[in-house]
C-alpha atoms as a PDB file:
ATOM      1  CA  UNK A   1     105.460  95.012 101.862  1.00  0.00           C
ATOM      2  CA  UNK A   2     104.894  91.786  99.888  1.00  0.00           C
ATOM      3  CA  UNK A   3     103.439  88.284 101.062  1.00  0.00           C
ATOM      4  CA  UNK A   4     104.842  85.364 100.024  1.00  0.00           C
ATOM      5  CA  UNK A   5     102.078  81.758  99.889  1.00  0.00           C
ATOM      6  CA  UNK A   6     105.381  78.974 100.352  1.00  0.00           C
ATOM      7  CA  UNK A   7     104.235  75.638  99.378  1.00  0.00           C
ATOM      8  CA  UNK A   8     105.719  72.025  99.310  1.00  0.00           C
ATOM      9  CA  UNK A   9     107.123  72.722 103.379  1.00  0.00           C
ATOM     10  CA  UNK A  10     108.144  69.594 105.133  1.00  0.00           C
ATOM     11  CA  UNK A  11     105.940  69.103 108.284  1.00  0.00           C
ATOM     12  CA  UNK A  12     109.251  69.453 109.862  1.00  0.00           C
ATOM     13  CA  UNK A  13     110.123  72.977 109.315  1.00  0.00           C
ATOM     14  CA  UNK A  14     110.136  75.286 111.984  1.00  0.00           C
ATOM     15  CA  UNK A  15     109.257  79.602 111.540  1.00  0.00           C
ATOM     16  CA  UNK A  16     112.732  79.666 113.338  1.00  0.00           C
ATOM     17  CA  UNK A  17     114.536  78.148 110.004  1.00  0.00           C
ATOM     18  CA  UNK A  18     112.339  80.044 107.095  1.00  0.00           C
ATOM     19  CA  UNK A  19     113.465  82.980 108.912  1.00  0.00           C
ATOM     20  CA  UNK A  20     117.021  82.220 108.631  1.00  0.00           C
ATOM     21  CA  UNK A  21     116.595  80.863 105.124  1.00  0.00           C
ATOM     22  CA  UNK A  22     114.555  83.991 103.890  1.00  0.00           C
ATOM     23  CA  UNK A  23     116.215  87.042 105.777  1.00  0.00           C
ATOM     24  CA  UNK A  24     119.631  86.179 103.191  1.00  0.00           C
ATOM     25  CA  UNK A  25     117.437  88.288 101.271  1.00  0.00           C
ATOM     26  CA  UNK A  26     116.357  90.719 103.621  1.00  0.00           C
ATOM     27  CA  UNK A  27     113.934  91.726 106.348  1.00  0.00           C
ATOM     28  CA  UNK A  28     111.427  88.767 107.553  1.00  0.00           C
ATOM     29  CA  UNK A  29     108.602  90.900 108.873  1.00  0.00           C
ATOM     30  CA  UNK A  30     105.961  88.042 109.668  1.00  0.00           C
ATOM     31  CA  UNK A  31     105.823  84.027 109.107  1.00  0.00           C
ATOM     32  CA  UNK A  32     102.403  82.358 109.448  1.00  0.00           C
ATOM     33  CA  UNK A  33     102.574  78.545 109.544  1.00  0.00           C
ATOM     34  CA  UNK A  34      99.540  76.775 108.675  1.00  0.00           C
ATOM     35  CA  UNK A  35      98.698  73.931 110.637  1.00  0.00           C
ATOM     36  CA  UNK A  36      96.312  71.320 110.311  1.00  0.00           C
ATOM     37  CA  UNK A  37      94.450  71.600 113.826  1.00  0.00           C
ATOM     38  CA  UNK A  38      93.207  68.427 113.572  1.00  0.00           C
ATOM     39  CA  UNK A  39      96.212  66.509 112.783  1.00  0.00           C
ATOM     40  CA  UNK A  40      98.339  68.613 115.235  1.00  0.00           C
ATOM     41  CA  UNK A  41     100.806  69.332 112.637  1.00  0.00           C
ATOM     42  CA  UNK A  42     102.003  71.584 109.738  1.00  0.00           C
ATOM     43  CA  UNK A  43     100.062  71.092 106.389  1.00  0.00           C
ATOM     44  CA  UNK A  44     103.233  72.340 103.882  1.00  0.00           C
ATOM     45  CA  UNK A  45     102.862  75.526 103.454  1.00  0.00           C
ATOM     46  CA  UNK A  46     103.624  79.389 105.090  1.00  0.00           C
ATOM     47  CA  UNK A  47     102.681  82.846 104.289  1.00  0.00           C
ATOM     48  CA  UNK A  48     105.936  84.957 104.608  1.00  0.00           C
ATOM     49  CA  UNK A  49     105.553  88.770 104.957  1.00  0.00           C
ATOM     50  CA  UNK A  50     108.710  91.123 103.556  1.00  0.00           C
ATOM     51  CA  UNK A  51     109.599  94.298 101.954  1.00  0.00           C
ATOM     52  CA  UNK A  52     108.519  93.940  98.831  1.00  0.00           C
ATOM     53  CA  UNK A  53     112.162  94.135  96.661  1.00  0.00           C
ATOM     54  CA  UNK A  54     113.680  92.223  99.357  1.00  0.00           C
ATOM     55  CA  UNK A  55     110.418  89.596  99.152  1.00  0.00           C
ATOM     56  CA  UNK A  56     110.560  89.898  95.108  1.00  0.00           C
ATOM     57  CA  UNK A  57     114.408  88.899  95.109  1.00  0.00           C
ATOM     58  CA  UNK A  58     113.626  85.951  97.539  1.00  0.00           C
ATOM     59  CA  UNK A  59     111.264  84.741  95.331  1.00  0.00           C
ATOM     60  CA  UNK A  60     112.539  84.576  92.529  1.00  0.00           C
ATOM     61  CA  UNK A  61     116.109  83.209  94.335  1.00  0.00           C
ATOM     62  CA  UNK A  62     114.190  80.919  96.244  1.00  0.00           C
ATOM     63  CA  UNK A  63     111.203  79.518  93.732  1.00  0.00           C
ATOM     64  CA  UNK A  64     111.997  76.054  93.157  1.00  0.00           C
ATOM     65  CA  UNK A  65     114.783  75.637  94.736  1.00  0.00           C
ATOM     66  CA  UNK A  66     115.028  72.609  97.411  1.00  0.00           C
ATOM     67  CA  UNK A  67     114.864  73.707 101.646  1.00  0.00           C
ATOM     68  CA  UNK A  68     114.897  71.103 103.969  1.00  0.00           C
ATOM     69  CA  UNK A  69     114.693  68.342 101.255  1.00  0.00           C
ATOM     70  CA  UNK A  70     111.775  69.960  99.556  1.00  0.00           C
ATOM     71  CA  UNK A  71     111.924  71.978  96.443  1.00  0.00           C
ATOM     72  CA  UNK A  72     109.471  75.716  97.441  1.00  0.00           C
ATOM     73  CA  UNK A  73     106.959  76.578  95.479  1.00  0.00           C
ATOM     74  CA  UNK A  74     106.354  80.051  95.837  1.00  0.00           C
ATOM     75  CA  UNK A  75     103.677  82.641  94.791  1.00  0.00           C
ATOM     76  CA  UNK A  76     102.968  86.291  95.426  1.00  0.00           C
ATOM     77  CA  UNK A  77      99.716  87.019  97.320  1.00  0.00           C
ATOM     78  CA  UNK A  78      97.738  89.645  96.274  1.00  0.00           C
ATOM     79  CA  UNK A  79      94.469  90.234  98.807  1.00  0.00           C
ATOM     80  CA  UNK A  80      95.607  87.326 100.497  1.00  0.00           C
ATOM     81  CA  UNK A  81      95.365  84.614  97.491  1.00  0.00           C
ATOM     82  CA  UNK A  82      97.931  83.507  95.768  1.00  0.00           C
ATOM     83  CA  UNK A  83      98.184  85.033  92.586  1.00  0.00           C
ATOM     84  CA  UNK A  84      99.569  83.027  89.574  1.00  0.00           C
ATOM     85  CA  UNK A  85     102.578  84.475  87.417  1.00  0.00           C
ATOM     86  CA  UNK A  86     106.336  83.881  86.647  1.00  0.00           C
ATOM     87  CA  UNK A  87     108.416  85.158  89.183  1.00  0.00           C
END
């Protein structure tokens, strides 16, 4: 299993579409939204849990690449922090 940190997320984006958008590459075992309590809305960004070949390949398809009218930024997570790299 892999987690994915998503970044750059319209506030508009629902777990319902980044499902549909990142099971093309396989599996979507957990989404996490982050909200901003406060402001009653979401803050950009997601933490996407997959099988980690099927989670590498979305990445890399994926990084960059616009959703929603946003282009993702996407990172690997390693002990739950985004870890820096090239995908």
């Amino acid at each position: 299993m892999i987690k994915l940190h998503i970044a750059n997320l319209s506030d508009r984006v629902s777990e319902t579409q980044l499902n549909e958008h990142f099971g093309r590459y396989g599996e979507v075992l957990k989404i996490e939204v982050v909200w901003a309590r406060s402001l009653g809305r979401i803050v950009g960004s997601a933490v996407i849990e997959m099988p980690f070949g099927e989670g590498i390949a979305a990445a890399r398809e994926l990084n960059g690449k616009p959703f929603r009218g946003r282009a993702l930024y996407i990172t690997i997570m390693s002990n739950g922090i985004a870890a820096s790299g090239k995908l």
